[in-house]
N, C-alpha and C. Protein backbone atom coordinates (compact mmCIF):
# COMPACT_ATOMS: atom_id res chain seq x y z
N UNK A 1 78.21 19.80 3.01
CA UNK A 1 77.82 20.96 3.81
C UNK A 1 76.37 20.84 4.27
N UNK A 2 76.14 19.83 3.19
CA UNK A 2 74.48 19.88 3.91
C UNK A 2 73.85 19.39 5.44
N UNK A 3 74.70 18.46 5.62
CA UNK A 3 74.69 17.98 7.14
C UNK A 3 74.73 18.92 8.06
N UNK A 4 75.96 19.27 8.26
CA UNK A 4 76.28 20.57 9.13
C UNK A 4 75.28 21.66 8.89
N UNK A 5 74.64 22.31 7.77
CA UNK A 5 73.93 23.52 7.74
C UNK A 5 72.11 22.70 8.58
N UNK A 6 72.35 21.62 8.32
CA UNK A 6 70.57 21.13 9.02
C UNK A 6 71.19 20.91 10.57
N UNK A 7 71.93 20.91 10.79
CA UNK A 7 72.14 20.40 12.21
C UNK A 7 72.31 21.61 13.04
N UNK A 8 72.87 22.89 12.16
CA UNK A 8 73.15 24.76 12.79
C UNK A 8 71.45 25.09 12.85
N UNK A 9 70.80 25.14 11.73
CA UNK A 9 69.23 25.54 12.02
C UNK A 9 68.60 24.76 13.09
N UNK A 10 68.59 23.24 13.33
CA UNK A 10 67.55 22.80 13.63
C UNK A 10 68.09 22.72 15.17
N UNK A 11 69.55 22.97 15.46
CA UNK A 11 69.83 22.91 16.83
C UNK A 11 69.13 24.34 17.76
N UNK A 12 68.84 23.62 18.74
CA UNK A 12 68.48 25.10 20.17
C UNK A 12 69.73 25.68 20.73
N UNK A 13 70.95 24.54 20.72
CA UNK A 13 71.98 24.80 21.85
C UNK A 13 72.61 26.11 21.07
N UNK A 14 72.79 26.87 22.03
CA UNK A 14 73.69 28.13 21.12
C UNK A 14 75.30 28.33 21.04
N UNK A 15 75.67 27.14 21.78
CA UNK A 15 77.22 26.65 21.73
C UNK A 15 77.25 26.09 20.29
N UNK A 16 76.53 25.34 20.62
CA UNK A 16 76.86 24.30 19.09
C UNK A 16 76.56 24.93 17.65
N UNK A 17 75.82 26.31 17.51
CA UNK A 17 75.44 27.08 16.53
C UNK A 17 76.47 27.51 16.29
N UNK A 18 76.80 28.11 17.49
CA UNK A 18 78.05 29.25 17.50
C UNK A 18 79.48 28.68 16.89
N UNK A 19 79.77 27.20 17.09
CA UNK A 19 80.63 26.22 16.86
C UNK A 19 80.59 26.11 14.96
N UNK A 20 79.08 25.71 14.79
CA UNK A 20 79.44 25.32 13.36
C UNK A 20 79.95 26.82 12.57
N UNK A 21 78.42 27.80 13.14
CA UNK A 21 79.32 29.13 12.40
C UNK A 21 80.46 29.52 12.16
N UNK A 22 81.23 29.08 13.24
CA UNK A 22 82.34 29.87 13.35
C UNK A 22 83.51 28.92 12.65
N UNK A 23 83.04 27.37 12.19
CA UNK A 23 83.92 26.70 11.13
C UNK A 23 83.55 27.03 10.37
N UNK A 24 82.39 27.44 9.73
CA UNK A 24 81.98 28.04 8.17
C UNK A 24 82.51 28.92 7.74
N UNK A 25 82.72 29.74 8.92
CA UNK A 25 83.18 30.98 8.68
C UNK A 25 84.97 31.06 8.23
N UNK A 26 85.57 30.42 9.11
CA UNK A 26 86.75 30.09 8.53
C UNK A 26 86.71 29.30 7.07
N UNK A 27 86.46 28.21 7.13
CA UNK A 27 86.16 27.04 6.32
C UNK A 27 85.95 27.38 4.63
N UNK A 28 84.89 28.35 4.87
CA UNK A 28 83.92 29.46 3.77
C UNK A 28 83.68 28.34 2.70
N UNK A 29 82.78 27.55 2.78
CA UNK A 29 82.37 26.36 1.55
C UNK A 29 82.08 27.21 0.28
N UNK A 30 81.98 26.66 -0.46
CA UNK A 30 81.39 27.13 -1.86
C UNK A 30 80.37 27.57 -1.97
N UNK A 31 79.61 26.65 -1.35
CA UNK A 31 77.89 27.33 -1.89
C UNK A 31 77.36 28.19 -0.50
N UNK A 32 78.29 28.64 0.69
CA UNK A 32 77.95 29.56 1.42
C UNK A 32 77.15 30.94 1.78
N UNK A 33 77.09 31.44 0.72
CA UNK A 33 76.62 32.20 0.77
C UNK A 33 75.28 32.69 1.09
N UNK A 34 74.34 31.44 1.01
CA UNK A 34 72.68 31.65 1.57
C UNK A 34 72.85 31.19 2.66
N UNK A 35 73.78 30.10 3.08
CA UNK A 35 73.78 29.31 4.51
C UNK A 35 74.00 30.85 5.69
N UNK A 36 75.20 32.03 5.30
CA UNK A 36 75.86 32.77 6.12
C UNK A 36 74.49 33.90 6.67
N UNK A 37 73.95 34.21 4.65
CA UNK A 37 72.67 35.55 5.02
C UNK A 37 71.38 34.62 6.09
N UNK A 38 70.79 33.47 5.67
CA UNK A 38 70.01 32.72 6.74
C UNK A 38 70.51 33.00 8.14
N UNK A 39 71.78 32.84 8.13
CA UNK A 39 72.26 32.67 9.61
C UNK A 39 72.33 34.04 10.57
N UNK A 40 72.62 34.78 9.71
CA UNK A 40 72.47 36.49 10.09
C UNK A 40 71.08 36.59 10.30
N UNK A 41 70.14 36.25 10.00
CA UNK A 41 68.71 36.38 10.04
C UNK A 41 68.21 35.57 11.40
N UNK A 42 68.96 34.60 11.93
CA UNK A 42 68.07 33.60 12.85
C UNK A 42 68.74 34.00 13.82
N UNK A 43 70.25 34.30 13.88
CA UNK A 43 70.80 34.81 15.15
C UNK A 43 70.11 36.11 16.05
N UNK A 44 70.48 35.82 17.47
CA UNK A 44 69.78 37.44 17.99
C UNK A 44 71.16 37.75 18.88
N UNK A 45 72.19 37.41 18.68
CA UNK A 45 73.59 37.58 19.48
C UNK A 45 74.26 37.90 18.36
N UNK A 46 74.64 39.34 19.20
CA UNK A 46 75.18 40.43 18.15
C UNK A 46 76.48 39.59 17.31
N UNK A 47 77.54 38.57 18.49
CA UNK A 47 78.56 38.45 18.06
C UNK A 47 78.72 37.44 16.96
N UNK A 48 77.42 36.89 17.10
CA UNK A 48 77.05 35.38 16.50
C UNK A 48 76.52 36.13 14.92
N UNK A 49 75.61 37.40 14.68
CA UNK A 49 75.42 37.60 13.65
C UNK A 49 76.63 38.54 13.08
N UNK A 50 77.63 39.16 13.30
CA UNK A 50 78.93 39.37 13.29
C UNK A 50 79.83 38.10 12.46
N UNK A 51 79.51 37.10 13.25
CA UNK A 51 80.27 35.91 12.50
C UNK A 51 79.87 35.57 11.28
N UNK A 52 78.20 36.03 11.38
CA UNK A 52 77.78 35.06 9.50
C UNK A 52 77.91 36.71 8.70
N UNK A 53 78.38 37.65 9.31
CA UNK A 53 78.77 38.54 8.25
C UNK A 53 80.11 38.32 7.71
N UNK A 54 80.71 37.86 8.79
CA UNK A 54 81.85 37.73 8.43
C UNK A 54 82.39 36.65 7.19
N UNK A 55 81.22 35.43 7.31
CA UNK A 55 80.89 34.29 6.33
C UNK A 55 80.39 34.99 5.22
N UNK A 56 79.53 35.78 5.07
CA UNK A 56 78.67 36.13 3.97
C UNK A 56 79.56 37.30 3.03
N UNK A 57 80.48 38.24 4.17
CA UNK A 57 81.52 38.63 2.71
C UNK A 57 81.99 38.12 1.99
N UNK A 58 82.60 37.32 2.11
CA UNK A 58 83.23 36.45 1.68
C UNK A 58 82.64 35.98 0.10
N UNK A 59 81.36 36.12 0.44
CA UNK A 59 80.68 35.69 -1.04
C UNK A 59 79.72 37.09 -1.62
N UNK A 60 79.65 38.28 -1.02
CA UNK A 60 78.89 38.95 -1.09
C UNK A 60 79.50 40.45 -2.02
N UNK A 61 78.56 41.11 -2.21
CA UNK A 61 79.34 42.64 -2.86
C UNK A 61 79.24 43.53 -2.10
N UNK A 62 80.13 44.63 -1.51
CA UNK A 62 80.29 45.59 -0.62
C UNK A 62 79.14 46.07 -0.34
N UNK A 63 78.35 46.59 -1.83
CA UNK A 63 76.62 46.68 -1.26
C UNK A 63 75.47 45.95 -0.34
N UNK A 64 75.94 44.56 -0.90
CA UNK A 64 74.88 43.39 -0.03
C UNK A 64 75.20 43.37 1.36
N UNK A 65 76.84 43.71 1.33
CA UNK A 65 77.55 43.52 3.27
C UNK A 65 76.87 44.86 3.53
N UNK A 66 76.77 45.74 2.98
CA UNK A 66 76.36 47.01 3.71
C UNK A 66 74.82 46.97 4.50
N UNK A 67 74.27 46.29 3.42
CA UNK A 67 72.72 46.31 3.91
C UNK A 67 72.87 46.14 5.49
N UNK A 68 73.57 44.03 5.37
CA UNK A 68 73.49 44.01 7.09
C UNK A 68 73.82 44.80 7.94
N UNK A 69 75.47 45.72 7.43
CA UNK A 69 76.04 46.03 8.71
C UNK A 69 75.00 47.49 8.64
N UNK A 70 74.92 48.00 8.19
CA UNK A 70 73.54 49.18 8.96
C UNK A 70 72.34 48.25 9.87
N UNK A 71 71.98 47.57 9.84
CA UNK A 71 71.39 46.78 10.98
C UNK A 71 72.08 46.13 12.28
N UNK A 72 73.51 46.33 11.58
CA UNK A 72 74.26 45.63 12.87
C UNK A 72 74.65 46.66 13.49
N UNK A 73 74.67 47.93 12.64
CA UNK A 73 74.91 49.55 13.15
C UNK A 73 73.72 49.47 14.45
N UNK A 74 72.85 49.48 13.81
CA UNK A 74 71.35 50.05 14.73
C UNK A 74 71.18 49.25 16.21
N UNK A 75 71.53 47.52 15.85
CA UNK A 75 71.84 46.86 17.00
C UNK A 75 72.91 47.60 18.25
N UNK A 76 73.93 47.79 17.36
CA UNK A 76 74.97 48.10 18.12
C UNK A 76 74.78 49.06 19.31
N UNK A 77 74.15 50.43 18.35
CA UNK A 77 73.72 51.80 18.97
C UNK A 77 72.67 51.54 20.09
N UNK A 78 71.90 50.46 20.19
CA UNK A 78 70.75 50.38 21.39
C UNK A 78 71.83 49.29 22.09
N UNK A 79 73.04 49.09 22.10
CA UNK A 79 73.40 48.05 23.42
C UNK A 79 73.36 48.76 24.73
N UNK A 80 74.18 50.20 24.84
CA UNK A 80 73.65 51.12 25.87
C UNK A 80 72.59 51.13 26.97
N UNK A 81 71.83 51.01 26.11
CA UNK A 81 70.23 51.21 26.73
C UNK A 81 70.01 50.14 27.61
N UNK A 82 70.18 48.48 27.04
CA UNK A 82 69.86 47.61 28.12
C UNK A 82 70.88 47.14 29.05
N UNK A 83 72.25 47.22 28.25
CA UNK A 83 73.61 46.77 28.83
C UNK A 83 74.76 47.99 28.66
N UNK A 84 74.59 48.74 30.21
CA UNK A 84 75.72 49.56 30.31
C UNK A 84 77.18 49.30 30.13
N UNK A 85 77.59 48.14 30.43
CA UNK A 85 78.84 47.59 30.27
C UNK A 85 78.75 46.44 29.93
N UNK A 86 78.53 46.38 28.01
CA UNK A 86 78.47 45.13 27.36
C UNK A 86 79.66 44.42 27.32
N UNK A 87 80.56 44.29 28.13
CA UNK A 87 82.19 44.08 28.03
C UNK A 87 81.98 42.82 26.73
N UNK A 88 81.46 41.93 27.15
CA UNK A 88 81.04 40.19 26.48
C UNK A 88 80.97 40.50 24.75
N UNK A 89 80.01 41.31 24.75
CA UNK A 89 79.58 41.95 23.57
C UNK A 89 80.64 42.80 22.56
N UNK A 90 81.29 43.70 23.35
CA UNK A 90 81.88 44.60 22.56
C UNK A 90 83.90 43.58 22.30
N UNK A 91 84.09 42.82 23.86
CA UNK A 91 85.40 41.82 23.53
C UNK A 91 85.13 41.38 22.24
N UNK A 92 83.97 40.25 22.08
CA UNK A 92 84.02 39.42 20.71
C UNK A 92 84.29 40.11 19.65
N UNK A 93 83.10 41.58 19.41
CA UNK A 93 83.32 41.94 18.05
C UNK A 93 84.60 42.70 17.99
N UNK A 94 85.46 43.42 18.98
CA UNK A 94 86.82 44.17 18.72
C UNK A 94 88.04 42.74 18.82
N UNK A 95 87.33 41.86 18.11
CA UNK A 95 88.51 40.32 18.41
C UNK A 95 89.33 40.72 16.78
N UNK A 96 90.06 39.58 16.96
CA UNK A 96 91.45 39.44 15.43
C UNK A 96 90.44 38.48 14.75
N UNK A 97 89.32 38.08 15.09
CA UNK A 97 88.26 37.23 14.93
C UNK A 97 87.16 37.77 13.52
N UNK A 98 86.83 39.08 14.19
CA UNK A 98 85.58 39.49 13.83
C UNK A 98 86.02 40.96 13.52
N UNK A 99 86.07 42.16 13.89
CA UNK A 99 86.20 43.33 13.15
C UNK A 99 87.43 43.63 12.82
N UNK A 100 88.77 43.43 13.29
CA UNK A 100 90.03 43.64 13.16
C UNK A 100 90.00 42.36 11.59
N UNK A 101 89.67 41.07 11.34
CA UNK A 101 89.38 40.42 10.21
C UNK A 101 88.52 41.28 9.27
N UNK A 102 87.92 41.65 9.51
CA UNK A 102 87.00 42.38 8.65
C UNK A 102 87.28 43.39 7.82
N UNK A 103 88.43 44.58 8.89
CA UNK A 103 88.91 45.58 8.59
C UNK A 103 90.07 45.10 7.12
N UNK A 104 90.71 43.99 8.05
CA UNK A 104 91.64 43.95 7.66
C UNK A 104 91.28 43.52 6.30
N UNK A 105 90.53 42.59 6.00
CA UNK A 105 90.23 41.60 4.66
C UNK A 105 89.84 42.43 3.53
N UNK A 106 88.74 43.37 3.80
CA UNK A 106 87.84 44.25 2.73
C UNK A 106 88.23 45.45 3.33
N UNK A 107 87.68 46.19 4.44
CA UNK A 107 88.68 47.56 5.01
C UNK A 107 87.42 48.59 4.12
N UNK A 108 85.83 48.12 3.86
CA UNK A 108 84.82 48.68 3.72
C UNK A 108 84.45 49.81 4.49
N UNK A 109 83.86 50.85 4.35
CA UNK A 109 83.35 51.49 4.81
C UNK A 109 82.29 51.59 5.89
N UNK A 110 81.37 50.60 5.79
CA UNK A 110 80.86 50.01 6.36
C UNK A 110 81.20 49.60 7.93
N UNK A 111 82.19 48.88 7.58
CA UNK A 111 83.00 48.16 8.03
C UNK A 111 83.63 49.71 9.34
N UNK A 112 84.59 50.32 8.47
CA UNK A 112 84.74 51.10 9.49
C UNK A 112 83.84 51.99 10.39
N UNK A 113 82.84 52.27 9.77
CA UNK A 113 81.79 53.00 10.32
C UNK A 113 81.55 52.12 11.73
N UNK A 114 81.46 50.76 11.71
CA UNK A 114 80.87 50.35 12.71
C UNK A 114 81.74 50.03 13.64
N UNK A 115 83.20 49.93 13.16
CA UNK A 115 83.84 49.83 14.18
C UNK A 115 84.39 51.03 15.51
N UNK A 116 84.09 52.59 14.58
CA UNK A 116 84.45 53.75 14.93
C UNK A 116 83.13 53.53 16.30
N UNK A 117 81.86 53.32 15.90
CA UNK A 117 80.66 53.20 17.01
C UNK A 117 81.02 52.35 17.80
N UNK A 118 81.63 51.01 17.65
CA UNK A 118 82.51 50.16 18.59
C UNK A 118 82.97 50.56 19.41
N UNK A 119 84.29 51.15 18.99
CA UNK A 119 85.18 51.70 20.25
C UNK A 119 84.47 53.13 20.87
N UNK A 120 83.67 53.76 20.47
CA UNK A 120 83.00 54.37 20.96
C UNK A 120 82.48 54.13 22.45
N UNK A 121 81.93 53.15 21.75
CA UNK A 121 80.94 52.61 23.65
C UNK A 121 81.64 51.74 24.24
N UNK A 122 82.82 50.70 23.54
CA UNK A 122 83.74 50.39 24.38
C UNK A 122 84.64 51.27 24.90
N UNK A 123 85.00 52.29 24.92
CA UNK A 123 85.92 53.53 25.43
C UNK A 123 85.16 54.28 26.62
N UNK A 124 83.66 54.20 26.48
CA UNK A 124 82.85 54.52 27.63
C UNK A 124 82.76 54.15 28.43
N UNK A 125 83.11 52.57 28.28
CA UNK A 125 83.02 52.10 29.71
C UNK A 125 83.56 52.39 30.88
N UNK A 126 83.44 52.00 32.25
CA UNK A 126 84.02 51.67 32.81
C UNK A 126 85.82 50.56 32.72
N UNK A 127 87.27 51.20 32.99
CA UNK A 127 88.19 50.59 32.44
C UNK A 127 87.89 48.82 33.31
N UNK A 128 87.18 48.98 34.58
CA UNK A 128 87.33 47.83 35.20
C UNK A 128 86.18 46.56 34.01
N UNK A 129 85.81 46.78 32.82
CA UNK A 129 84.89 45.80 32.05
C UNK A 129 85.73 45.98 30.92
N UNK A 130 87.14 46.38 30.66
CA UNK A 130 87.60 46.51 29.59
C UNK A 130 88.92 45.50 29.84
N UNK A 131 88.87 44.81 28.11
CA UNK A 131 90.33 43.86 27.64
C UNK A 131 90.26 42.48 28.93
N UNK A 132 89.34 41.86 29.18
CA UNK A 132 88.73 40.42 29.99
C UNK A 132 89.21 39.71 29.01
N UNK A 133 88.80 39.60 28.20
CA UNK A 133 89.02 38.41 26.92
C UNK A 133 89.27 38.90 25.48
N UNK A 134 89.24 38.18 24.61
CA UNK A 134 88.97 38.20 23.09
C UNK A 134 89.05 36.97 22.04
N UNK A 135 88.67 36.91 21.37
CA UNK A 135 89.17 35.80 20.28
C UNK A 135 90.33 35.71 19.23
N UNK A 136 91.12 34.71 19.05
CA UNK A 136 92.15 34.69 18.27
C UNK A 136 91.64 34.48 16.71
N UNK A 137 92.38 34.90 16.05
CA UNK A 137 91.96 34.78 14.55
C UNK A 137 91.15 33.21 14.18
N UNK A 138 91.34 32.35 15.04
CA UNK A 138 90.36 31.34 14.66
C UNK A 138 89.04 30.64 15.34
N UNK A 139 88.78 32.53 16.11
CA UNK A 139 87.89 32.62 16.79
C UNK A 139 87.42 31.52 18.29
N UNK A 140 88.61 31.21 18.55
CA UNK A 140 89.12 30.55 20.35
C UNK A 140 89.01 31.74 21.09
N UNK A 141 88.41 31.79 22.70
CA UNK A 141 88.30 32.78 23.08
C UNK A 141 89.91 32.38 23.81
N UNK A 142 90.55 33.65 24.54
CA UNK A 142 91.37 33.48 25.89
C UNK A 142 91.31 34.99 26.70
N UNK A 143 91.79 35.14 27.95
CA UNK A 143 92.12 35.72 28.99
C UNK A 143 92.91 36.69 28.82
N UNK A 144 92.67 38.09 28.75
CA UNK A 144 93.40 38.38 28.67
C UNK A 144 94.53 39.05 30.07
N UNK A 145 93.10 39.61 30.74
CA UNK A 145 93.42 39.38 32.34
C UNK A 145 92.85 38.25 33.17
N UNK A 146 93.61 38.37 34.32
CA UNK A 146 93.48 37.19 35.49
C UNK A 146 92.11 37.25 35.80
N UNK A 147 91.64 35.86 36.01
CA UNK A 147 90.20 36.10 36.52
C UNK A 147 90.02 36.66 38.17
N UNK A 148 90.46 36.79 38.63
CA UNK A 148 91.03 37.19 40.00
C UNK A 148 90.98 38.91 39.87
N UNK A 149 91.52 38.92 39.36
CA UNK A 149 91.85 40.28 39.08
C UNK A 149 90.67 41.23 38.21
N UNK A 150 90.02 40.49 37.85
CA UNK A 150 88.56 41.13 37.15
C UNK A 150 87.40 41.46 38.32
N UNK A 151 87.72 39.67 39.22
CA UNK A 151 86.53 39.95 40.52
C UNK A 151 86.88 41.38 41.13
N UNK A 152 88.20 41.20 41.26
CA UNK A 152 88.14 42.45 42.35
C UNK A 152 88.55 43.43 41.86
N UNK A 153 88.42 43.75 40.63
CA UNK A 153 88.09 45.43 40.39
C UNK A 153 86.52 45.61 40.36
N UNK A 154 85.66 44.55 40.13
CA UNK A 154 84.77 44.76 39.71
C UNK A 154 84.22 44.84 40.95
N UNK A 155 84.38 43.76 42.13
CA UNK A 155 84.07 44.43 43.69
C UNK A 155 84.24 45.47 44.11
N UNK A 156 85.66 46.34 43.55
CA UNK A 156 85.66 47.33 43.98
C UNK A 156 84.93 48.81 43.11
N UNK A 157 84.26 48.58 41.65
CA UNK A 157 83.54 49.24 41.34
C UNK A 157 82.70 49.39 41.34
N UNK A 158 82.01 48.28 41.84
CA UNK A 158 79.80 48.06 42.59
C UNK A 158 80.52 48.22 44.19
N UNK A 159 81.84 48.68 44.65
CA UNK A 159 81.55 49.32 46.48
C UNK A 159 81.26 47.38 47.41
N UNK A 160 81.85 46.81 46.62
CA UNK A 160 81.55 45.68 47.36
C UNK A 160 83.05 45.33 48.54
N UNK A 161 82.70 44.47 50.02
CA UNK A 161 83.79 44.32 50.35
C UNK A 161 84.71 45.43 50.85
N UNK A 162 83.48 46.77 50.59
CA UNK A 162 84.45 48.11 51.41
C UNK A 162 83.57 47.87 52.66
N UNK A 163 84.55 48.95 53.69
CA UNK A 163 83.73 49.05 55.14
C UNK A 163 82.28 49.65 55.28
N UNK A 164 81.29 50.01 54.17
CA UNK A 164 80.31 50.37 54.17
C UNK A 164 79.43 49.01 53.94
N UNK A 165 80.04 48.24 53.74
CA UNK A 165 78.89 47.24 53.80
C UNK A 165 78.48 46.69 55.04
């Protein structure tokens, strides 16, 4: 494991972070548990520190998961502010991946708390930024609508392509 955990820190690319995390996370090595809390700490992508929570239950006590997810609470609650329609943001974490796993595995309090704020601001949206994608339980993204069919609702909800232009 030691290879892989020097090659997740010391890389820039955020594909390839996102890649090893998300085998750890399945994978869940033995001595995981400092590799997952580090990784929650260096990430600044909500879905990416989502994933090493998802690693770090795994080894952790309902108390220690709580700490993070009240920080992942507080993240969550300011997405609003910079990103009205985090569609990207809110797909990953409502995946079979990441909170529906979560729910399902431990079914913490925590846990639900943050998912109730989830669908919250995903339910706010706009329906034309809602159900694009998600991840499958082994965290693969896919489609859930046509990409075709995303442009042009979304043309037609920024007024693009009408006779006023």
């Amino acid at each position: 494991m030691e290879n892989i955990t020097e090659e997740y820190f010391s890389s820039k690319d955020l594909f390839v972070r996102n890649q090893i995390l998300k085998k750890l996370a399945l994978e869940l090595p033995d001595d995981g548990k400092e590799f997952f809390l580090r990784a929650f700490k260096k990430e600044r992508h909500i879905d990416m520190k989502m994933t090493a929570v998802r690693g770090y239950a795994a080894y952790a006590t309902e108390k220690e998961v709580e700490v993070l997810m009240k920080k992942m609470l507080e993240l969550l609650i300011k997405i609003p502010n910079h990103t009205p329609c985090a569609y990207q943001e809110y797909e990953s974490l409502r995946s079979a991946f990441l909170m529906q796993y979560l729910i399902g595995k431990y079914n913490y309090e925590c846990f639900q708390t943050f998912n109730a704020q989830l669908e919250k601001q995903y339910n706010e949206m706009p329906d034309c930024f809602k159900n694009i994608y998600s991840l499958d339980e082994n965290g693969i993204l896919y489609e859930i609508r046509d990409p075709k069919e995303v442009s042009e609702s979304w043309n037609k909800f920024f007024g693009y392509g009408t006779k006023n232009d």
